[in-house]
PDB file of N, CA and C in Angstrom:
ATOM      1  N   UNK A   1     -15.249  29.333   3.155  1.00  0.00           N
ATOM      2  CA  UNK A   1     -13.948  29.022   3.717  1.00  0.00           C
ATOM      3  C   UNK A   1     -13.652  27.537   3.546  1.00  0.00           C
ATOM      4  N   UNK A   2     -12.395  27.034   3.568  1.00  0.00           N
ATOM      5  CA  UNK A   2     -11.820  25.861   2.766  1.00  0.00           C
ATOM      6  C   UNK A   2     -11.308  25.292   4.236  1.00  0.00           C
ATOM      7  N   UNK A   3     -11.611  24.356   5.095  1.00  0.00           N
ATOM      8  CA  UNK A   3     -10.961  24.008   6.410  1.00  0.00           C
ATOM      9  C   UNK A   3     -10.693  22.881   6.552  1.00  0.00           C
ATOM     10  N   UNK A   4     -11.003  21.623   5.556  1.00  0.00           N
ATOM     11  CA  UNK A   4     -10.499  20.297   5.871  1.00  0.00           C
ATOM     12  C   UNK A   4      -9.242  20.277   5.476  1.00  0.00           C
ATOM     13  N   UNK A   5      -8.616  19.241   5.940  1.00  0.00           N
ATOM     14  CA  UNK A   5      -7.022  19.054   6.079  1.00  0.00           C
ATOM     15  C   UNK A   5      -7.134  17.684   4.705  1.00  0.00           C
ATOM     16  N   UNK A   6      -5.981  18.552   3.523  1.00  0.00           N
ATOM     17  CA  UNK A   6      -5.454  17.429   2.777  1.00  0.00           C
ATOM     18  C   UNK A   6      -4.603  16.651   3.001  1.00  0.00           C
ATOM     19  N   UNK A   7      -4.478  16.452   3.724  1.00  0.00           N
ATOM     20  CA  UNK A   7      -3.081  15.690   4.888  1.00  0.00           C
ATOM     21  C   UNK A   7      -3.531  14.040   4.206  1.00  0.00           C
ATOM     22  N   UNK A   8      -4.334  13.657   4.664  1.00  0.00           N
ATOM     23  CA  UNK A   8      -4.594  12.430   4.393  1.00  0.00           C
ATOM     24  C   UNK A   8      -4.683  11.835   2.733  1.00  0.00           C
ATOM     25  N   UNK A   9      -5.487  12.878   2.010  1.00  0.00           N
ATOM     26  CA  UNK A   9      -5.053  12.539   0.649  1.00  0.00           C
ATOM     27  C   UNK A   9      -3.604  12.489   0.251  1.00  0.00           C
ATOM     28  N   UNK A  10      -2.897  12.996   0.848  1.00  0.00           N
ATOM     29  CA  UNK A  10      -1.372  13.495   0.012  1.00  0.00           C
ATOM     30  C   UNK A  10      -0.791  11.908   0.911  1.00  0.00           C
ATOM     31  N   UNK A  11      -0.948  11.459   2.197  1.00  0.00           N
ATOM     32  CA  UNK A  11      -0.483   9.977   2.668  1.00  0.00           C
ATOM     33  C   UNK A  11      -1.002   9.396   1.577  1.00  0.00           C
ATOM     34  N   UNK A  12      -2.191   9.250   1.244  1.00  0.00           N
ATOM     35  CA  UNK A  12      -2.708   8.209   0.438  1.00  0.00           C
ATOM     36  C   UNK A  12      -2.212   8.388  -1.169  1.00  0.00           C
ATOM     37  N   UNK A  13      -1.936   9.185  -1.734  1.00  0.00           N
ATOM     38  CA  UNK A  13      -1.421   9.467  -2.972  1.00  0.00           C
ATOM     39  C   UNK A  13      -0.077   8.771  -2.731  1.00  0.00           C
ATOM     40  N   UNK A  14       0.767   9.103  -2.236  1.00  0.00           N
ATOM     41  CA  UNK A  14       2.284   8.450  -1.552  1.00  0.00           C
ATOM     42  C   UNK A  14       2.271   7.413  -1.460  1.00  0.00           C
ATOM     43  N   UNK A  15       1.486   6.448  -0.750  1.00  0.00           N
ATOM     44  CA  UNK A  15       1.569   5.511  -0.196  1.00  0.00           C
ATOM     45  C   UNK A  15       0.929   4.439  -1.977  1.00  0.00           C
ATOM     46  N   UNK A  16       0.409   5.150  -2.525  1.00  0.00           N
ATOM     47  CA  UNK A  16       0.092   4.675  -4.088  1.00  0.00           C
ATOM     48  C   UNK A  16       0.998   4.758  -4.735  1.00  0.00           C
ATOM     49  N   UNK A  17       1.863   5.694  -5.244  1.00  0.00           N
ATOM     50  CA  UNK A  17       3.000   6.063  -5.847  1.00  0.00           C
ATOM     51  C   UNK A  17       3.772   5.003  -5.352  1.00  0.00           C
ATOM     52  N   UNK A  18       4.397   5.004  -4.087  1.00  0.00           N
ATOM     53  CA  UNK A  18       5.503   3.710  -3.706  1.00  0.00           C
ATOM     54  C   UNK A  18       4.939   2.786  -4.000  1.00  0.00           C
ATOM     55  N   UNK A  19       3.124   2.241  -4.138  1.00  0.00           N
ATOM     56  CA  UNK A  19       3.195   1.075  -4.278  1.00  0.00           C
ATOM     57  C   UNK A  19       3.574   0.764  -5.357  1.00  0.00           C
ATOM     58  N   UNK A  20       2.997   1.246  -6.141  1.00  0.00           N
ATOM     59  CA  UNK A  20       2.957   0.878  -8.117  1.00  0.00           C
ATOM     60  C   UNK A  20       4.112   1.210  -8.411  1.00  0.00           C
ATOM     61  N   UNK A  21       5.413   1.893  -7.584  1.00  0.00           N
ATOM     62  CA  UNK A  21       6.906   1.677  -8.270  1.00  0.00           C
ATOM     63  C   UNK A  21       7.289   0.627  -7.654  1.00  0.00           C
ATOM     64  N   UNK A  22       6.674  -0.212  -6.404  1.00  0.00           N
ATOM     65  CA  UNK A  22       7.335  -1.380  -5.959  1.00  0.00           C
ATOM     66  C   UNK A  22       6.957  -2.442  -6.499  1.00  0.00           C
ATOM     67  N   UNK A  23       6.109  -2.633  -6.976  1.00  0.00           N
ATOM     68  CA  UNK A  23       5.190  -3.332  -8.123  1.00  0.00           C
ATOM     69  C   UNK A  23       6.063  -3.281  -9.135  1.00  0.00           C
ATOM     70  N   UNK A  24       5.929  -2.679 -10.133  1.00  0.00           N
ATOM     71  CA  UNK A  24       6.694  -2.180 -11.163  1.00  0.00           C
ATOM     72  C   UNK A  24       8.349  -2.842 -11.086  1.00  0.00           C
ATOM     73  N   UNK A  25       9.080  -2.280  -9.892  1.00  0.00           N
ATOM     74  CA  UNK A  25      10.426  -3.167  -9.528  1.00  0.00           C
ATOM     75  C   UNK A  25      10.269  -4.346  -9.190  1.00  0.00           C
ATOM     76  N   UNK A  26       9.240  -5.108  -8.839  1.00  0.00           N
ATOM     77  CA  UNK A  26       8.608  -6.694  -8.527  1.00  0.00           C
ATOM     78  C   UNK A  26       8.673  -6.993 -10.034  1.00  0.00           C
ATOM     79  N   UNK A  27       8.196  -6.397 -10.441  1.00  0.00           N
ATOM     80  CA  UNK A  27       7.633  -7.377 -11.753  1.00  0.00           C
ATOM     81  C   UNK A  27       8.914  -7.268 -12.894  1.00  0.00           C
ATOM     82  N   UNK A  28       9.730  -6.341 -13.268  1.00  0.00           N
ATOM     83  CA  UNK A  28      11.201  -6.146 -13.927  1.00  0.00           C
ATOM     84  C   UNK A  28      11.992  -7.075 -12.753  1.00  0.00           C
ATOM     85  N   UNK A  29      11.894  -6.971 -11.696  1.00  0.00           N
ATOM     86  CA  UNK A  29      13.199  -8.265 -10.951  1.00  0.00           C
ATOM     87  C   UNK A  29      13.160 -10.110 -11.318  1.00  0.00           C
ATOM     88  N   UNK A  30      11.332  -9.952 -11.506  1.00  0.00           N
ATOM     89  CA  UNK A  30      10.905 -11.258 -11.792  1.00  0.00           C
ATOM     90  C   UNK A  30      10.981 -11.546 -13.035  1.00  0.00           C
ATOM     91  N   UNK A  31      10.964 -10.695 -14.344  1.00  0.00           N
ATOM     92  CA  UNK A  31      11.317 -11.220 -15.466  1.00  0.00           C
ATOM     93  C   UNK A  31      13.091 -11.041 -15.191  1.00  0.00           C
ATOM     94  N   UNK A  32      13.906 -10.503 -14.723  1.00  0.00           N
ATOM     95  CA  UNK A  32      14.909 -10.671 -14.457  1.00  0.00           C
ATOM     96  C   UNK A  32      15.848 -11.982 -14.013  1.00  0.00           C
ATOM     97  N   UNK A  33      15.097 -12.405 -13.542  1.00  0.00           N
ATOM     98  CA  UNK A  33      15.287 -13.755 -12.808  1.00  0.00           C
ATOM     99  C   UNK A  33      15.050 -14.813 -13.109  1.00  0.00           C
ATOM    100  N   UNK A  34      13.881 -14.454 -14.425  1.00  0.00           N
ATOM    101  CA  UNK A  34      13.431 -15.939 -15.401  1.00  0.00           C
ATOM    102  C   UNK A  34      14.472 -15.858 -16.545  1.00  0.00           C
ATOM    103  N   UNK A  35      15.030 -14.619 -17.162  1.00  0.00           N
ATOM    104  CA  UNK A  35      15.898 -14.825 -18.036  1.00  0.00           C
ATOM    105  C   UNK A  35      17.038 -14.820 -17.681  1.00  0.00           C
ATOM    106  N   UNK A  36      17.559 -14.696 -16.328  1.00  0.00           N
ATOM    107  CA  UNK A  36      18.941 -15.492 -16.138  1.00  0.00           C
ATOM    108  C   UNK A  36      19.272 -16.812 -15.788  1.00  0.00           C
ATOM    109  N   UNK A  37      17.538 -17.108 -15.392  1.00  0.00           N
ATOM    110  CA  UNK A  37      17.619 -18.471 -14.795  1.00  0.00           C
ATOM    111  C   UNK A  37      17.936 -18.705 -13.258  1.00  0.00           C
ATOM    112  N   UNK A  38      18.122 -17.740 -12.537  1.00  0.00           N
ATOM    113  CA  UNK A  38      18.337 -17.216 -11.150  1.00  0.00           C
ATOM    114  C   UNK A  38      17.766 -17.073 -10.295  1.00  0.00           C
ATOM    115  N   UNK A  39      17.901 -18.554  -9.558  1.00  0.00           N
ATOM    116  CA  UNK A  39      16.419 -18.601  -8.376  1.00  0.00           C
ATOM    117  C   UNK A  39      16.891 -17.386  -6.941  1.00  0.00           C
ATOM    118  N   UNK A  40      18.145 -17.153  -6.981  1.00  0.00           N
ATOM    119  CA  UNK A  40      17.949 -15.918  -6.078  1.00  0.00           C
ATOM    120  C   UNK A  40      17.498 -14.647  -6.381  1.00  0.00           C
ATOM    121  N   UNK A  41      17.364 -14.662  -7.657  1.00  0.00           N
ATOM    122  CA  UNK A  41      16.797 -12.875  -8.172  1.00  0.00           C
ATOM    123  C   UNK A  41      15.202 -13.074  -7.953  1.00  0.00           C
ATOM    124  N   UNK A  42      14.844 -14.635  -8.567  1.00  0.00           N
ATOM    125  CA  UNK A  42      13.448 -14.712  -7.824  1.00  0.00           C
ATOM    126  C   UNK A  42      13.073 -14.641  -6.627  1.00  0.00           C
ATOM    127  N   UNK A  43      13.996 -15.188  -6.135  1.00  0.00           N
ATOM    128  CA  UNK A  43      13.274 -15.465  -4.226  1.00  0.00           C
ATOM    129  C   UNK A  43      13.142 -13.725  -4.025  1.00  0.00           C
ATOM    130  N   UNK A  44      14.113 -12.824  -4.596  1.00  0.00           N
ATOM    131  CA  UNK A  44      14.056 -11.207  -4.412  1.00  0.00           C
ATOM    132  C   UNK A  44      13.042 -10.862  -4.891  1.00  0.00           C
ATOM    133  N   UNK A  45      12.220 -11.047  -5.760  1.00  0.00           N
ATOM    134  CA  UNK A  45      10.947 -11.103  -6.548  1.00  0.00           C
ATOM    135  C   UNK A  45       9.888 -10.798  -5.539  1.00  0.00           C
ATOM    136  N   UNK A  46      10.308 -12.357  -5.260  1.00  0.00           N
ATOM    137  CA  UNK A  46       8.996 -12.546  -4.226  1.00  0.00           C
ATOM    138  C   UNK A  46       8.948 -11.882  -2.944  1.00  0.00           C
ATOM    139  N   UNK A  47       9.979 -12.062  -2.275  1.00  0.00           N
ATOM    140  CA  UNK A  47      10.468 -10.787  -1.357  1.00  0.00           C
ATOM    141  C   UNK A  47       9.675  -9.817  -1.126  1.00  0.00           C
ATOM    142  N   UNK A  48       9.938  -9.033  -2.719  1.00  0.00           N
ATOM    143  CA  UNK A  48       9.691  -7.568  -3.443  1.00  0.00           C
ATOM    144  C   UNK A  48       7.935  -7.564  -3.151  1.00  0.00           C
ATOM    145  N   UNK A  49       7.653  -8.648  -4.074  1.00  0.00           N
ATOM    146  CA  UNK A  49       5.752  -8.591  -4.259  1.00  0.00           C
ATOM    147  C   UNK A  49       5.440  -9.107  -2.823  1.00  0.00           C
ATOM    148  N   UNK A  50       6.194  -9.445  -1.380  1.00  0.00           N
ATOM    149  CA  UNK A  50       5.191  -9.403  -0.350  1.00  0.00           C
ATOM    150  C   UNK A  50       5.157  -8.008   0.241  1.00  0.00           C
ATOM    151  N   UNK A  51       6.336  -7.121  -0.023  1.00  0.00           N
ATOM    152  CA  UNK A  51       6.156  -5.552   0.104  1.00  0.00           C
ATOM    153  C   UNK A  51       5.555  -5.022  -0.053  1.00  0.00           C
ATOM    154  N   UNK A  52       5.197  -5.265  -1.615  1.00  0.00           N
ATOM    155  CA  UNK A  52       3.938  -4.977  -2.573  1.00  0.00           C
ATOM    156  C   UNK A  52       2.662  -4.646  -1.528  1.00  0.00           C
ATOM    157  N   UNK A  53       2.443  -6.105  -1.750  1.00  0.00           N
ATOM    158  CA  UNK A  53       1.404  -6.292  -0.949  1.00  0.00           C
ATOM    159  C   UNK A  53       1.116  -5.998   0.274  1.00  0.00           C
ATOM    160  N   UNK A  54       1.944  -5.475   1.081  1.00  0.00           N
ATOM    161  CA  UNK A  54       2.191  -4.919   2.780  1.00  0.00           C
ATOM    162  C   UNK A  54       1.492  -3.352   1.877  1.00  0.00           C
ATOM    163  N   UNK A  55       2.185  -2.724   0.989  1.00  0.00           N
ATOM    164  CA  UNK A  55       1.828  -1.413   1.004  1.00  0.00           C
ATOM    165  C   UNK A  55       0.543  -1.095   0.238  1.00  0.00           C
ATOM    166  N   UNK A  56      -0.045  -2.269  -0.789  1.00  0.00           N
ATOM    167  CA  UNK A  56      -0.982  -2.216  -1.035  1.00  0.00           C
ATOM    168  C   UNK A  56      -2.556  -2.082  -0.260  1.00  0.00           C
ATOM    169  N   UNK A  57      -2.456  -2.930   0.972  1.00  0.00           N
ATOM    170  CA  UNK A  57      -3.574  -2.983   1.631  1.00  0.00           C
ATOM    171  C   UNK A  57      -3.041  -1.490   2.725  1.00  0.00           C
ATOM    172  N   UNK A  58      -1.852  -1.780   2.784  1.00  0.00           N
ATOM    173  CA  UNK A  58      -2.225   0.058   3.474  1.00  0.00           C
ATOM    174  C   UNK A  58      -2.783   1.391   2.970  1.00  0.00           C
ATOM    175  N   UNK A  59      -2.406   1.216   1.611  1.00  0.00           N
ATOM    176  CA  UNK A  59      -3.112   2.052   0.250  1.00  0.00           C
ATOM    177  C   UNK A  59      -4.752   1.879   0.488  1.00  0.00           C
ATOM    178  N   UNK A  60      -4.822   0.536   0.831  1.00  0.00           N
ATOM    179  CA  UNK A  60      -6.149   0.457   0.647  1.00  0.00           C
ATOM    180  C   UNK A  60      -6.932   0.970   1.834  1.00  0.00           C
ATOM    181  N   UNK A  61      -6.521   0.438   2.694  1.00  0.00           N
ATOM    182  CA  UNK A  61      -7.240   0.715   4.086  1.00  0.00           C
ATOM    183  C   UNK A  61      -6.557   2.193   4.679  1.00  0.00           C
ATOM    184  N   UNK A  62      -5.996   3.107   4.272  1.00  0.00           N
ATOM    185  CA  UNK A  62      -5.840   4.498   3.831  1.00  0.00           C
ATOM    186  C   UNK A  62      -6.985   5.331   3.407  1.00  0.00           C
ATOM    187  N   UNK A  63      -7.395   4.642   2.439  1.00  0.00           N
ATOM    188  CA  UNK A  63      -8.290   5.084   1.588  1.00  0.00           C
ATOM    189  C   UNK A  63      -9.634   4.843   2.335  1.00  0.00           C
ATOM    190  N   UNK A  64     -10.114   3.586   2.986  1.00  0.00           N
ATOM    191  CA  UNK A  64     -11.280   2.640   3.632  1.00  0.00           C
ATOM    192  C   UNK A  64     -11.388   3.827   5.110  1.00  0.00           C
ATOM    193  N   UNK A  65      -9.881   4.315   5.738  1.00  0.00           N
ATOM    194  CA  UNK A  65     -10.517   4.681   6.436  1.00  0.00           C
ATOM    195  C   UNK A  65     -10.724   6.150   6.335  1.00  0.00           C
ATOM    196  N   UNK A  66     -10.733   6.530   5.321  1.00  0.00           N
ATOM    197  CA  UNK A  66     -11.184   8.235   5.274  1.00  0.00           C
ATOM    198  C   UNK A  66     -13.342   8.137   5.036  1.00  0.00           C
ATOM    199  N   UNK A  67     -14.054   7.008   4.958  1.00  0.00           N
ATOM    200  CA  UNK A  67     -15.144   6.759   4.720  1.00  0.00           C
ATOM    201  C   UNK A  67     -15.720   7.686   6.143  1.00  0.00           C
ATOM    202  N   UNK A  68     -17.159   8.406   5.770  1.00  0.00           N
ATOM    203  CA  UNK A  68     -17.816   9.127   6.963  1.00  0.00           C
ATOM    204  C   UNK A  68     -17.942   8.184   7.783  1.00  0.00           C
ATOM    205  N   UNK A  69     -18.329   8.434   9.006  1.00  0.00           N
ATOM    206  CA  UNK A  69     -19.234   7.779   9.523  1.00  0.00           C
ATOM    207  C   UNK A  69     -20.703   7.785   9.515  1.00  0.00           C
ATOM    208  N   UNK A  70     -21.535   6.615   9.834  1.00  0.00           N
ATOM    209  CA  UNK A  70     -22.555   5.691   9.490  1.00  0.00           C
ATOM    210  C   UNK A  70     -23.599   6.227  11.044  1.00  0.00           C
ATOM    211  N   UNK A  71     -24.451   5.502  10.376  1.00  0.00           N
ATOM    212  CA  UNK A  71     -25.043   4.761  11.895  1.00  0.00           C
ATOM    213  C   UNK A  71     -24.427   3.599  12.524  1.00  0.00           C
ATOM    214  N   UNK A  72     -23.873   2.600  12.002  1.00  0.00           N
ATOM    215  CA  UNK A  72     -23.007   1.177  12.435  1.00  0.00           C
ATOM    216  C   UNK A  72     -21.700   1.764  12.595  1.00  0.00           C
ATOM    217  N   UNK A  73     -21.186   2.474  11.980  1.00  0.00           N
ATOM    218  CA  UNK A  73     -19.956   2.877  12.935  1.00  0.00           C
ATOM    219  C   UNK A  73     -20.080   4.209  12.940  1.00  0.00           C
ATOM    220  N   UNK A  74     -20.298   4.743  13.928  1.00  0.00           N
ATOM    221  CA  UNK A  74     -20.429   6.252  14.352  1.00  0.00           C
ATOM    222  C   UNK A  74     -19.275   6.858  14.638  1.00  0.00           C
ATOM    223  N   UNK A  75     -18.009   6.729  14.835  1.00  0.00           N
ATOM    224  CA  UNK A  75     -16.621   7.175  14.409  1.00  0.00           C
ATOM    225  C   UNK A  75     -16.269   7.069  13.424  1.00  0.00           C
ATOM    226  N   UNK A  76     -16.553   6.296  12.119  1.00  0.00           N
ATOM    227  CA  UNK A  76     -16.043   6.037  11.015  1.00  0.00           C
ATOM    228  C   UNK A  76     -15.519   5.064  11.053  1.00  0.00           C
ATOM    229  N   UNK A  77     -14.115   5.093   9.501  1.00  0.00           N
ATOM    230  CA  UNK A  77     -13.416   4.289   9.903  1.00  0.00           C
ATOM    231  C   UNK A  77     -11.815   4.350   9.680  1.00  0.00           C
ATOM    232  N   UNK A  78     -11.949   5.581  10.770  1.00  0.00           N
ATOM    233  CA  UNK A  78     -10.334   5.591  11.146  1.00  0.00           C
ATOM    234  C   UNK A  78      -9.768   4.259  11.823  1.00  0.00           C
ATOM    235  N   UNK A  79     -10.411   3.668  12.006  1.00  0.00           N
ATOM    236  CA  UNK A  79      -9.294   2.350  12.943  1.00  0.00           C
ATOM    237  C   UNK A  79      -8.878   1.672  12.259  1.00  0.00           C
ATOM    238  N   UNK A  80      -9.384   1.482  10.376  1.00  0.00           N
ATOM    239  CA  UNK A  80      -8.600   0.951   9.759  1.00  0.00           C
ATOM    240  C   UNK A  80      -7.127   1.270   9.153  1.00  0.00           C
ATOM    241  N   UNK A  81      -7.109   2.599   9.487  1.00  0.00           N
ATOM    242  CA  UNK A  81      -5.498   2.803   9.731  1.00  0.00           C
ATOM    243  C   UNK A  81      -4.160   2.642  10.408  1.00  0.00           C
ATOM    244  N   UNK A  82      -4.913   2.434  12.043  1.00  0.00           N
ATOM    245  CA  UNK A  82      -4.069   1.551  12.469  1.00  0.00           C
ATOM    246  C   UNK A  82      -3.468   0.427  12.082  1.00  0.00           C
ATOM    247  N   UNK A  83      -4.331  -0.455  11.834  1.00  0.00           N
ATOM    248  CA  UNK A  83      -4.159  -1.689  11.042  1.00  0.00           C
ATOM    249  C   UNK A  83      -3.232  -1.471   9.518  1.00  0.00           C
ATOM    250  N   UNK A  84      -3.436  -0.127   8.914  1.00  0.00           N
ATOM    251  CA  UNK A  84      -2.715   0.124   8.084  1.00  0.00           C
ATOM    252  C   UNK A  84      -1.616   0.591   8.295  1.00  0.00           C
ATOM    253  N   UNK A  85      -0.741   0.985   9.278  1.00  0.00           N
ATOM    254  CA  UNK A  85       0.195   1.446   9.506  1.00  0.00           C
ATOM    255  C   UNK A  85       1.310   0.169   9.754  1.00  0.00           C
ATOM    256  N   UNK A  86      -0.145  -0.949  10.707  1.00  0.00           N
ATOM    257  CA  UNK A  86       0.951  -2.193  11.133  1.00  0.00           C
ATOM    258  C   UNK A  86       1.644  -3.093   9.655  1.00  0.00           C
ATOM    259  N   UNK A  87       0.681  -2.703   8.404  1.00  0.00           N
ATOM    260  CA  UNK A  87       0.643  -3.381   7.665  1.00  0.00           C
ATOM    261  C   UNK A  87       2.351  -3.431   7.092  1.00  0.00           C
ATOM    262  N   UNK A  88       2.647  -1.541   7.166  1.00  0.00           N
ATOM    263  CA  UNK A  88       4.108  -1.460   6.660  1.00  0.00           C
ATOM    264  C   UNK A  88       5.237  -1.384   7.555  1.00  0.00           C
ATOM    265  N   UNK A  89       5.116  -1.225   8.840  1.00  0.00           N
ATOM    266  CA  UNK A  89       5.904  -1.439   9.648  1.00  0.00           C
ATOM    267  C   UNK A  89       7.279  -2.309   9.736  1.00  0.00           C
TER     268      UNK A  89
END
């Protein structure tokens, strides 16, 4: 019988997908902005890649906390999801 819940892979697949298209729109806004010469399409750039990066470490620590638990942490490490949730908030 098959009883764990894919719930958490399918967040974490998602939460990958948005990143690497927000990435992807970071990085086309920023050559955007060097060939018009347009420091506001950059400042949107950058904007863009601290998003990035908000959804990246939630990607990550998504992933960090599906790890078993140990002897040093005997719950695992679901609590790094909290922290991942604040990340995109």
């Amino acid at each position: 019988m098959h009883s764990h819940n894919h719930q958490d892979d399918d967040s974490s697949r998602n939460i990958a997908l948005v990143f690497f298209l927000n990435l992807g729109f970071t990085i086309i806004v920023f050559i955007g902005g060097l060939l018009t010469n347009s420091t506001a399409i950059m400042a949107d750039a950058v904007h863009d890649l601290g998003d990035s990066l908000s959804l990246g470490s939630a990607w990550f620590l998504s992933r960090w906390g599906q790890k078993p638990f140990n002897n040093e942490f005997t719950y695992g490490y679901r609590r790094g999801l909290v922290f991942g949730g604040d990340c995109v908030s």
